[in-house]
PDB file of N, CA and C in Angstrom:
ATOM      1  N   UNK A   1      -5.242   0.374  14.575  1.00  0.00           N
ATOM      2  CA  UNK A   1      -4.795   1.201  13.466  1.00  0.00           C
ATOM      3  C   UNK A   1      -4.759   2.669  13.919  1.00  0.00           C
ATOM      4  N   UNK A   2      -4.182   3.550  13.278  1.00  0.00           N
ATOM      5  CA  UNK A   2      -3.497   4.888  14.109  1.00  0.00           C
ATOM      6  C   UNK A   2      -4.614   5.459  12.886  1.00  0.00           C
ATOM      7  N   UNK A   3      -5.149   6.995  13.975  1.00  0.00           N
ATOM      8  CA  UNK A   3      -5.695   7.755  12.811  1.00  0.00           C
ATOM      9  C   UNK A   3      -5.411   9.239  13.254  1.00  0.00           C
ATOM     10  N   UNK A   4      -5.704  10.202  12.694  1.00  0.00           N
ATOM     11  CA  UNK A   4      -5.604  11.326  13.291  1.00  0.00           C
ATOM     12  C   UNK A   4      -6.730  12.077  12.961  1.00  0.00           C
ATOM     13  N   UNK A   5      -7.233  13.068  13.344  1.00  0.00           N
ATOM     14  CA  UNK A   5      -8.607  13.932  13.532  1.00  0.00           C
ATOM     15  C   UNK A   5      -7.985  15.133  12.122  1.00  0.00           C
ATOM     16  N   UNK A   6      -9.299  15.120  11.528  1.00  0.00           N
ATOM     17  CA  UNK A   6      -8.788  16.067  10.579  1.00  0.00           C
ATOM     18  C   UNK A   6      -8.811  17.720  11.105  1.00  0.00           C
ATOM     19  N   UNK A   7      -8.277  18.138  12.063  1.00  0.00           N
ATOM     20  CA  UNK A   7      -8.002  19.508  13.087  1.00  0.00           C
ATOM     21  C   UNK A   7      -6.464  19.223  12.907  1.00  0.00           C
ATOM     22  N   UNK A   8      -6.260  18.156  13.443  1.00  0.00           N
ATOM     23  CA  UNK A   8      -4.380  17.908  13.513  1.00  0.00           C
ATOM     24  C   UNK A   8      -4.251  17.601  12.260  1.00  0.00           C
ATOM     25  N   UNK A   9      -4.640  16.974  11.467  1.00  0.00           N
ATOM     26  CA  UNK A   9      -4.368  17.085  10.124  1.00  0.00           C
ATOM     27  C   UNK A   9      -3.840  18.469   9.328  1.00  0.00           C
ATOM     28  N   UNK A  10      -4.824  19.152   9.471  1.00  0.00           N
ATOM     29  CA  UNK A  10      -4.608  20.818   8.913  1.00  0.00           C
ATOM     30  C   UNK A  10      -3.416  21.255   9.493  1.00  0.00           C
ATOM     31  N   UNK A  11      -3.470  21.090  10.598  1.00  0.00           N
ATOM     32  CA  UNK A  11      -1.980  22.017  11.424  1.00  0.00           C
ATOM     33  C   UNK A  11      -1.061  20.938  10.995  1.00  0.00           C
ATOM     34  N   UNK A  12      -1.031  19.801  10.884  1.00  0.00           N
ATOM     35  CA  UNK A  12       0.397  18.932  10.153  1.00  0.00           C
ATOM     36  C   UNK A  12       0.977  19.365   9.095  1.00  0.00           C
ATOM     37  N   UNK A  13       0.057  19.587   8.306  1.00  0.00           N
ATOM     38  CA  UNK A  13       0.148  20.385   6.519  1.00  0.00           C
ATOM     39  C   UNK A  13       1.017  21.852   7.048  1.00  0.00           C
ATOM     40  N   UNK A  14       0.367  22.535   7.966  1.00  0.00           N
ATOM     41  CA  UNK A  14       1.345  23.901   7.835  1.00  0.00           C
ATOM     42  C   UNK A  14       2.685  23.838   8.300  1.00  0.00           C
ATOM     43  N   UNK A  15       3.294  22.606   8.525  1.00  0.00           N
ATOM     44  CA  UNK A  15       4.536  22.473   9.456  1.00  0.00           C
ATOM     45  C   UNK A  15       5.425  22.359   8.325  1.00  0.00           C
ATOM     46  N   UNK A  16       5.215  21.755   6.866  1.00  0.00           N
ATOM     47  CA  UNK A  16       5.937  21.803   6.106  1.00  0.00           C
ATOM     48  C   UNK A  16       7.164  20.464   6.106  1.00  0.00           C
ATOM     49  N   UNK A  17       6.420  19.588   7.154  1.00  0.00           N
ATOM     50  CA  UNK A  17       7.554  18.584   7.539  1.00  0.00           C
ATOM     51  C   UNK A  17       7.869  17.765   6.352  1.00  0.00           C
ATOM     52  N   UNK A  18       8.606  17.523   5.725  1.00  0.00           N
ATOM     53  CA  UNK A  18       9.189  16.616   4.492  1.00  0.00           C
ATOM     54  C   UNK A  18       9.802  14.803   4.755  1.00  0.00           C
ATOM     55  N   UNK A  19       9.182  14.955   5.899  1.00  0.00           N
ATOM     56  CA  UNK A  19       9.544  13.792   6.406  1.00  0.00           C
ATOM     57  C   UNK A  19       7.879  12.722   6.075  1.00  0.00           C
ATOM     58  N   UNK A  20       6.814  13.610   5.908  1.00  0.00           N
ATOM     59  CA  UNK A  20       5.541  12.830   5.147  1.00  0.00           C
ATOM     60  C   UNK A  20       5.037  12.861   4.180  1.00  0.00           C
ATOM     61  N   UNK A  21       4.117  11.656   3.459  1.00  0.00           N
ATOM     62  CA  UNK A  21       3.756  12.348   2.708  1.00  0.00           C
ATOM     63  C   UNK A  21       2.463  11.722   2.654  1.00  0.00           C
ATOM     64  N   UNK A  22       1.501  12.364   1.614  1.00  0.00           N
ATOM     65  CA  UNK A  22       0.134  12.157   2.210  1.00  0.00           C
ATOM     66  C   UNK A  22      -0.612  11.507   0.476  1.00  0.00           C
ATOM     67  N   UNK A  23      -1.049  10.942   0.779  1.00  0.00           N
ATOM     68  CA  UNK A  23      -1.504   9.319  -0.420  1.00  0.00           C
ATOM     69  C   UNK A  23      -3.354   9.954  -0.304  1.00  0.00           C
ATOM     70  N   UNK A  24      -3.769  10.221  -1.217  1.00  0.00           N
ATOM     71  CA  UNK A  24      -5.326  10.341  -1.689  1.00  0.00           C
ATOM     72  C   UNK A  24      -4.932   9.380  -2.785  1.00  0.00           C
ATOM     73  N   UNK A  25      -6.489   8.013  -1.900  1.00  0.00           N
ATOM     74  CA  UNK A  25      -6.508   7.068  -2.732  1.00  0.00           C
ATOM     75  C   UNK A  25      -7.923   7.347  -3.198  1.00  0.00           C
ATOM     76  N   UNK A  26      -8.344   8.034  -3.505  1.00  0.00           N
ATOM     77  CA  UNK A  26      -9.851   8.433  -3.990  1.00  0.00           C
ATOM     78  C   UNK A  26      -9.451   8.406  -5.573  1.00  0.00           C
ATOM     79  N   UNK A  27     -10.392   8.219  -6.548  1.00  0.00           N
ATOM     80  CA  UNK A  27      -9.984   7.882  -8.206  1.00  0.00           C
ATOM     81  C   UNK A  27     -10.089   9.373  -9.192  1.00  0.00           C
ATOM     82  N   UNK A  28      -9.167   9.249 -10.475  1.00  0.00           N
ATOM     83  CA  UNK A  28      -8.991  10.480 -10.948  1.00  0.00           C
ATOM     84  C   UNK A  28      -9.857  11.500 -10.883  1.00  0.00           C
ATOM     85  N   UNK A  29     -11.443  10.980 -11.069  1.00  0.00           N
ATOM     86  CA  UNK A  29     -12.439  11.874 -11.513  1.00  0.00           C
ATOM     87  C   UNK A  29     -13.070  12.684  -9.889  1.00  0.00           C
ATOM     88  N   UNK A  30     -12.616  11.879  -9.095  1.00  0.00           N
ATOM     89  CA  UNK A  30     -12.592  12.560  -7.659  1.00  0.00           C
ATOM     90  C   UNK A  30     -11.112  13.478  -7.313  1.00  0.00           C
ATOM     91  N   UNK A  31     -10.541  13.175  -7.776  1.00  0.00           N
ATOM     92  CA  UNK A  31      -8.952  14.090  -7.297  1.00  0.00           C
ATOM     93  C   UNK A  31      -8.939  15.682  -8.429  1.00  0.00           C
ATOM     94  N   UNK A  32      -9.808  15.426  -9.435  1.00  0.00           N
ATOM     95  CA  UNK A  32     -10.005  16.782 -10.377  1.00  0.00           C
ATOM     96  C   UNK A  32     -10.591  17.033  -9.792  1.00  0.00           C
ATOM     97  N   UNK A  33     -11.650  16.878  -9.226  1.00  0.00           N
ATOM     98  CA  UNK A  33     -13.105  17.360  -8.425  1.00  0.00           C
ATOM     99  C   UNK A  33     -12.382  18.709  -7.500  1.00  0.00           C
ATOM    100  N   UNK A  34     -11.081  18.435  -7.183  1.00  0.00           N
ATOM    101  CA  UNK A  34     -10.673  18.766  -5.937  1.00  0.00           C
ATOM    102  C   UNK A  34      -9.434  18.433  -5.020  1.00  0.00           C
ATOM    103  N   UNK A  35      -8.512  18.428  -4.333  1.00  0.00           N
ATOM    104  CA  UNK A  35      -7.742  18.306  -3.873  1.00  0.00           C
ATOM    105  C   UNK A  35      -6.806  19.009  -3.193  1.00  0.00           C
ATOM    106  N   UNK A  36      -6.148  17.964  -2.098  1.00  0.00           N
ATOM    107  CA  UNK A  36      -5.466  19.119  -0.983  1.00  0.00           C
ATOM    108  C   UNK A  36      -4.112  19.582  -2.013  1.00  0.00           C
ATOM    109  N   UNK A  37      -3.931  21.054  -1.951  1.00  0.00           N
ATOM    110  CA  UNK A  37      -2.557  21.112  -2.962  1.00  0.00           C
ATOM    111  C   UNK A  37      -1.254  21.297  -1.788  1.00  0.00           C
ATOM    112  N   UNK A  38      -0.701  20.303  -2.260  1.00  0.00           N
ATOM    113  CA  UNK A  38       0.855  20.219  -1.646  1.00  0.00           C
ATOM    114  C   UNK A  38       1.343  19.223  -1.742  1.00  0.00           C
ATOM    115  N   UNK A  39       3.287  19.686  -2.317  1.00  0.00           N
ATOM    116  CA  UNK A  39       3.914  18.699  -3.033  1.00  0.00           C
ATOM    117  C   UNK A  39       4.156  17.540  -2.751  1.00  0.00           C
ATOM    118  N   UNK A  40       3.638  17.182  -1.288  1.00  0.00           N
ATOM    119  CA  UNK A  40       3.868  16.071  -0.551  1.00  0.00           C
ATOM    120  C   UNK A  40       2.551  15.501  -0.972  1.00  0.00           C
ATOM    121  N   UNK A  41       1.983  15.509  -1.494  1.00  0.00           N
ATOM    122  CA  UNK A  41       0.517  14.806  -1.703  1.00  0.00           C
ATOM    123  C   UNK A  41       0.417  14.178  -2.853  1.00  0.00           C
ATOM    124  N   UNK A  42       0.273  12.771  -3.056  1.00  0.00           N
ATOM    125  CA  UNK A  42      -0.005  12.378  -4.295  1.00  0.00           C
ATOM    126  C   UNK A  42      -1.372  11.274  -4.728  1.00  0.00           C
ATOM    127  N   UNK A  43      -1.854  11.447  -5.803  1.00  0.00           N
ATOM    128  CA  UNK A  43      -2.748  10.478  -6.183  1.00  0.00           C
ATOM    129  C   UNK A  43      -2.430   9.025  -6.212  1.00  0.00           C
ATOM    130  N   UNK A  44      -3.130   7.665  -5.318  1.00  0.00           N
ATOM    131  CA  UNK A  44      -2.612   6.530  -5.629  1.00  0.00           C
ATOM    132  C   UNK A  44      -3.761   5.557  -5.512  1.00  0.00           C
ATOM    133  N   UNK A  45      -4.828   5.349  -6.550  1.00  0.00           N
ATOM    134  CA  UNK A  45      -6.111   4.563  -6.248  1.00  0.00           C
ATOM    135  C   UNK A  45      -5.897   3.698  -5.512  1.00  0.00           C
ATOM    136  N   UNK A  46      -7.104   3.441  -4.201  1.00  0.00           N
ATOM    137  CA  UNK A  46      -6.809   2.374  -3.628  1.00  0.00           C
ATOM    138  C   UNK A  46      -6.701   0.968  -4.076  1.00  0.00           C
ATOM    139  N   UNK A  47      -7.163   0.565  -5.102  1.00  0.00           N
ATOM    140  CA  UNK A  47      -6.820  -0.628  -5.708  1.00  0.00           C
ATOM    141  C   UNK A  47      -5.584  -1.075  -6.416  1.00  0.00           C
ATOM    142  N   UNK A  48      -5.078   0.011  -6.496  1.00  0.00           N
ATOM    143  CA  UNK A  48      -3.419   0.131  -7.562  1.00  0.00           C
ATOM    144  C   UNK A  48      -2.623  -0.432  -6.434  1.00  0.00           C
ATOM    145  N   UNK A  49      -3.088   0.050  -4.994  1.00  0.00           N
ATOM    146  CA  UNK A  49      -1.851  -0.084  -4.031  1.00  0.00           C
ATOM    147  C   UNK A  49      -1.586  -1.485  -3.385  1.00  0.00           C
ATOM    148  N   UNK A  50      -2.832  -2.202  -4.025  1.00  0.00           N
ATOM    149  CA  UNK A  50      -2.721  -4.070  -3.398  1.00  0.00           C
ATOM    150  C   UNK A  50      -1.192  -4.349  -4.132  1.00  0.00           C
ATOM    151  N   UNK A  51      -1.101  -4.084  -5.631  1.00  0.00           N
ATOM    152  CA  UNK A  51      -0.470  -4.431  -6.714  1.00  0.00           C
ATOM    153  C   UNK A  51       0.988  -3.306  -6.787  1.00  0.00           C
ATOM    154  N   UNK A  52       0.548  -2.217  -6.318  1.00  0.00           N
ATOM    155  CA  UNK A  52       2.018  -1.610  -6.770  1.00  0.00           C
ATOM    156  C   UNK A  52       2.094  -0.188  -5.785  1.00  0.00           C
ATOM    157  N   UNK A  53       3.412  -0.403  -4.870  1.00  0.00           N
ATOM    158  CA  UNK A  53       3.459   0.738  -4.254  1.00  0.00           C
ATOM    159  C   UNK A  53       4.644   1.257  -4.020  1.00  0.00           C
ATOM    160  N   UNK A  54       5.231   1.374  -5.012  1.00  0.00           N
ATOM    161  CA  UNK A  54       6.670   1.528  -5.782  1.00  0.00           C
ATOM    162  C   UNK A  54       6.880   3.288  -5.335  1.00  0.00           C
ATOM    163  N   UNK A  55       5.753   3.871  -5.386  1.00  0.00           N
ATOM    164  CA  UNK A  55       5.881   5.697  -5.361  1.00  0.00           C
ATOM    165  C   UNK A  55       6.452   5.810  -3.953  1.00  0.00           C
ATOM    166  N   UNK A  56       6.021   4.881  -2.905  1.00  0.00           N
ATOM    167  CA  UNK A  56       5.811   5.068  -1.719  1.00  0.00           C
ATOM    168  C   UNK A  56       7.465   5.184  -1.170  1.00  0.00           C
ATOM    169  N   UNK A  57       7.821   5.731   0.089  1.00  0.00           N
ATOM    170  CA  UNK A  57       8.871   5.815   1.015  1.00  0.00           C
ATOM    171  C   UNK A  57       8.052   5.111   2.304  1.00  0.00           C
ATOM    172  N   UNK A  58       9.196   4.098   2.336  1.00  0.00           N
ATOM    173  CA  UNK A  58       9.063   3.819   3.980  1.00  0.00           C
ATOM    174  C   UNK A  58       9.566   4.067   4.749  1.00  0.00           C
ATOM    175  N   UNK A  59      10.280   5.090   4.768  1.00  0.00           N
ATOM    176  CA  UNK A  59      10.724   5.806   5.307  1.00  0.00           C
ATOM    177  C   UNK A  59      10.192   7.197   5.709  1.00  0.00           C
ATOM    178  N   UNK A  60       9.222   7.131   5.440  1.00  0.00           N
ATOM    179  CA  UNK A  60       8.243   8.495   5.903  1.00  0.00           C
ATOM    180  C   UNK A  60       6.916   7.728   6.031  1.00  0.00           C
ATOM    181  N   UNK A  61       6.181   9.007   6.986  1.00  0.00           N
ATOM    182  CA  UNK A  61       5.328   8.657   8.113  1.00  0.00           C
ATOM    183  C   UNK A  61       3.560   8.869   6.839  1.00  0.00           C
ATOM    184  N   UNK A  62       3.054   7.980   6.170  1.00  0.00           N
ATOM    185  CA  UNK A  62       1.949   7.721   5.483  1.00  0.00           C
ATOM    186  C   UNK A  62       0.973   8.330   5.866  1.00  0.00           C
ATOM    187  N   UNK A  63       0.382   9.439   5.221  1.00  0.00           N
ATOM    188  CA  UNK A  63      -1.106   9.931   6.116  1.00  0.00           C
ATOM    189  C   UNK A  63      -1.785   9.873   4.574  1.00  0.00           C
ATOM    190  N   UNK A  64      -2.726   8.523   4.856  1.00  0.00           N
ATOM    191  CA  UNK A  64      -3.711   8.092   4.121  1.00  0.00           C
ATOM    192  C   UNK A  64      -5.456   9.034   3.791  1.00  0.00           C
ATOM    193  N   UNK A  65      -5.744   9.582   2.375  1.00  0.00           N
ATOM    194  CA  UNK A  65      -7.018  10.135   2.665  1.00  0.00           C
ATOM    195  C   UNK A  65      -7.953   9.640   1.677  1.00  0.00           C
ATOM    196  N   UNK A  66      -9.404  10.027   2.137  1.00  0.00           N
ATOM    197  CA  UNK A  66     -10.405   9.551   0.789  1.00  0.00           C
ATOM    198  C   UNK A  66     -11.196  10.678   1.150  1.00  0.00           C
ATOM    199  N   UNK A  67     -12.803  10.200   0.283  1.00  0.00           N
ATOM    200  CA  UNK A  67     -13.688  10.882   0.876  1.00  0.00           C
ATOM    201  C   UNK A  67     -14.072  11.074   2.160  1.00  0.00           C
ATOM    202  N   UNK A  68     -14.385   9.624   2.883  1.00  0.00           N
ATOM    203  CA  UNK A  68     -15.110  10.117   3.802  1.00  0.00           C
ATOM    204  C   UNK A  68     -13.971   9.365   5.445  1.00  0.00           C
ATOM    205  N   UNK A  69     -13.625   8.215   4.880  1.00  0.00           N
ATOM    206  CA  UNK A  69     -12.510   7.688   5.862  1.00  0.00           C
ATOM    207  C   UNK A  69     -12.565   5.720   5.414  1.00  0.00           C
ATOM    208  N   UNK A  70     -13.010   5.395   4.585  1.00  0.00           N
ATOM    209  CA  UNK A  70     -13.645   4.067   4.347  1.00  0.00           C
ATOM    210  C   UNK A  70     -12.207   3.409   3.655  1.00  0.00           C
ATOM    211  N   UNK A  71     -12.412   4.147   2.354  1.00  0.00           N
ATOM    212  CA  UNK A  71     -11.253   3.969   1.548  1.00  0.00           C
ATOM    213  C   UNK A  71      -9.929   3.491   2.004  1.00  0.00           C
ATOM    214  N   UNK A  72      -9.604   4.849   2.953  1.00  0.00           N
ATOM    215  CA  UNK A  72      -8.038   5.089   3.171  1.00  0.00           C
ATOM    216  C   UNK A  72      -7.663   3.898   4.178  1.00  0.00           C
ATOM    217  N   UNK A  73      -8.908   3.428   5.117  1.00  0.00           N
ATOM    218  CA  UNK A  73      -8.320   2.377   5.954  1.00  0.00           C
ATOM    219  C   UNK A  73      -8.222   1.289   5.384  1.00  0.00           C
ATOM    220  N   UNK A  74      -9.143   1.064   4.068  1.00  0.00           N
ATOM    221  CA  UNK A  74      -8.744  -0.527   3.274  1.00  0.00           C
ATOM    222  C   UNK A  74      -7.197  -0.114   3.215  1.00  0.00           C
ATOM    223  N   UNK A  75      -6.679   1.243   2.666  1.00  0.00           N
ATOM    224  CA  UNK A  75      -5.386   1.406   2.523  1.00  0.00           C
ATOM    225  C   UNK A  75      -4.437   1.011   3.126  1.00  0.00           C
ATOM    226  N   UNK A  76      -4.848   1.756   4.328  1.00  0.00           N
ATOM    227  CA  UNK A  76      -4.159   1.355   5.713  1.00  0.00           C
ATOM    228  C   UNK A  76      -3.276  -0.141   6.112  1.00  0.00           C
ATOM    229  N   UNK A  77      -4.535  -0.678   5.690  1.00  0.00           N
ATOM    230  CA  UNK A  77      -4.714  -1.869   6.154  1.00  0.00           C
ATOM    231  C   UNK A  77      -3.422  -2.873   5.125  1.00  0.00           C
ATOM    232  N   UNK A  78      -3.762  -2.722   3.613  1.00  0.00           N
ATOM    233  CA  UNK A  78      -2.881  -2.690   2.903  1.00  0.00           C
ATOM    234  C   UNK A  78      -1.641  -2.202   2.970  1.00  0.00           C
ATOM    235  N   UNK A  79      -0.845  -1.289   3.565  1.00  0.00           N
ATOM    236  CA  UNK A  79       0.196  -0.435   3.045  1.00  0.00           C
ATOM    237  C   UNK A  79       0.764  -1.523   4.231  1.00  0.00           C
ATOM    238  N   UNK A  80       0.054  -1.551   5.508  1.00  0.00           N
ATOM    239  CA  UNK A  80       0.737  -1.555   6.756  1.00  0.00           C
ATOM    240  C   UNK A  80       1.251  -3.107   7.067  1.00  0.00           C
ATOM    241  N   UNK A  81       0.438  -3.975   5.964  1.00  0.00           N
ATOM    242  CA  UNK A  81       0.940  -5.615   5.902  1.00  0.00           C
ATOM    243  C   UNK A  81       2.200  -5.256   5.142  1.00  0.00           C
ATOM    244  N   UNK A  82       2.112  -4.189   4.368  1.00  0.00           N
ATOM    245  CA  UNK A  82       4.103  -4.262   3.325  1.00  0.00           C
ATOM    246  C   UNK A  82       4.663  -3.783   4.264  1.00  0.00           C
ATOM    247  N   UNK A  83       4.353  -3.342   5.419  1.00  0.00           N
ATOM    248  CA  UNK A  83       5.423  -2.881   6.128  1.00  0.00           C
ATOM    249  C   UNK A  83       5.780  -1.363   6.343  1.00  0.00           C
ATOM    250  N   UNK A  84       4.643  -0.416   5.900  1.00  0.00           N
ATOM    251  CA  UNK A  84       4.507   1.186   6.125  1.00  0.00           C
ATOM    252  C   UNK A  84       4.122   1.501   6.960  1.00  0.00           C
ATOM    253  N   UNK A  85       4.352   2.818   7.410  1.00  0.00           N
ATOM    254  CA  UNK A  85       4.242   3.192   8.589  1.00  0.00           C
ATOM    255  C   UNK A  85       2.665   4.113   8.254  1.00  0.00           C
ATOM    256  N   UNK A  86       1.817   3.984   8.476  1.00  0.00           N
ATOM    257  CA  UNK A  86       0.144   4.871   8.061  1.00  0.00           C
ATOM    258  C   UNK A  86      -0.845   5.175   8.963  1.00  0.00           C
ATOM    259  N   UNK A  87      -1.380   6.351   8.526  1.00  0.00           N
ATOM    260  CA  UNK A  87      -2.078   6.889   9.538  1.00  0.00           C
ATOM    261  C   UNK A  87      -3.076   7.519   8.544  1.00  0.00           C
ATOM    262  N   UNK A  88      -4.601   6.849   9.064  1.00  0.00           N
ATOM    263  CA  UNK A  88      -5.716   7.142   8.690  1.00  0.00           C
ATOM    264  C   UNK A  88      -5.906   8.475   8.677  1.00  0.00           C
ATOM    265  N   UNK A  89      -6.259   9.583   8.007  1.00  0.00           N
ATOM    266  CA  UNK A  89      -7.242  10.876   8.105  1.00  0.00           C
ATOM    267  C   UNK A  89      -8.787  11.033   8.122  1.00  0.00           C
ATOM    268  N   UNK A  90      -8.942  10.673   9.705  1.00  0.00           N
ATOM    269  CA  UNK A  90     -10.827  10.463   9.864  1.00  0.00           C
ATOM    270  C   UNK A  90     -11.086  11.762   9.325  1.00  0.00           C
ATOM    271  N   UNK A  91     -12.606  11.237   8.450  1.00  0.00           N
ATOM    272  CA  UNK A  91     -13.298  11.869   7.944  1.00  0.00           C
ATOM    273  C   UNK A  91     -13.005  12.339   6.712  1.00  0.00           C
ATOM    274  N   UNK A  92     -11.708  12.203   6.066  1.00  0.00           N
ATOM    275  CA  UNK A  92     -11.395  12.516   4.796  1.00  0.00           C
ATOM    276  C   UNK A  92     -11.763  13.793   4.264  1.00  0.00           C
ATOM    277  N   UNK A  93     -11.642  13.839   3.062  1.00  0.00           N
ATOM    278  CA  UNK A  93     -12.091  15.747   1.998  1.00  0.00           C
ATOM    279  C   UNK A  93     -13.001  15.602   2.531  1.00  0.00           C
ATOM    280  N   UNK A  94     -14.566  15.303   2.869  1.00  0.00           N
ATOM    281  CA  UNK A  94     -15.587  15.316   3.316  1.00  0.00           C
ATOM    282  C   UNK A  94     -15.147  16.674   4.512  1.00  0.00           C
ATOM    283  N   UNK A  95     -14.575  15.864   5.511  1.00  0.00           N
ATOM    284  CA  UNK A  95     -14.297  16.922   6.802  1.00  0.00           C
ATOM    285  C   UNK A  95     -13.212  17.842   6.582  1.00  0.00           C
ATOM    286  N   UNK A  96     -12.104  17.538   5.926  1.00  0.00           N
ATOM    287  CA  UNK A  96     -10.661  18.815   5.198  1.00  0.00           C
ATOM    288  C   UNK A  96     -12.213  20.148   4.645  1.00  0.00           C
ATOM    289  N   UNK A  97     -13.058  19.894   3.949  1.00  0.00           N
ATOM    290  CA  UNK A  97     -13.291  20.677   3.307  1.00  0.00           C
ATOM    291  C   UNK A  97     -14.144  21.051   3.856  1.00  0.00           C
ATOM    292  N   UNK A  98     -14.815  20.998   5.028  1.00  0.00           N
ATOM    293  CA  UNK A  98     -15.949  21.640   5.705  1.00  0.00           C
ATOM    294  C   UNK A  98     -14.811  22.596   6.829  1.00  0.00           C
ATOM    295  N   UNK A  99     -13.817  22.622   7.274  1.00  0.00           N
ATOM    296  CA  UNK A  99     -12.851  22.872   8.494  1.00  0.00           C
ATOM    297  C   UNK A  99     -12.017  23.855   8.053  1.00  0.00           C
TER     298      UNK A  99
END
């Protein structure tokens, strides 16, 4: 499974590329808590996404996040049997927000 270090993460975000987009599957009362802001980023609980992943493009490159990195690879793991292209963010908001 592909992941990327949350260092390249940050510098991905400033590139502005519209070709990704980035899935926090962490749950509402965690995404008020906090969150990365940018329009490419959207809320999608990881359990919603066994059942429905209708928001998604497969045509763009998936960078999966949670808290800590647990979450996003059940995601992963999920998105990538439908056939998406995803890439883990080790360490999740945990590490975005210490960096």
């Amino acid at each position: 499974m592909n992941s990327i270090n949350i260092k390249d993460f940050k510098n991905l975000l400033k590139e502005k590329n519209e070709d990704i987009l980035i899935v926090d599957v962490r749950g509402k009362d965690e995404w008020n808590a906090g969150h990365i802001e940018d329009s490419r980023v959207i809320n999608k609980h990881v359990n919603s996404l066994m059942f429905d992943s209708s928001k998604l493009d497969k045509s763009k490159q998936i960078y999966l996040i949670c808290e800590s990195g647990g979450r996003s690879s059940f995601a992963q793991l999920i998105l990538t049997t439908k056939g998406f292209n995803c890439i883990n963010v080790d360490g999740g908001m945990s590490a975005f927000k210490k960096l």
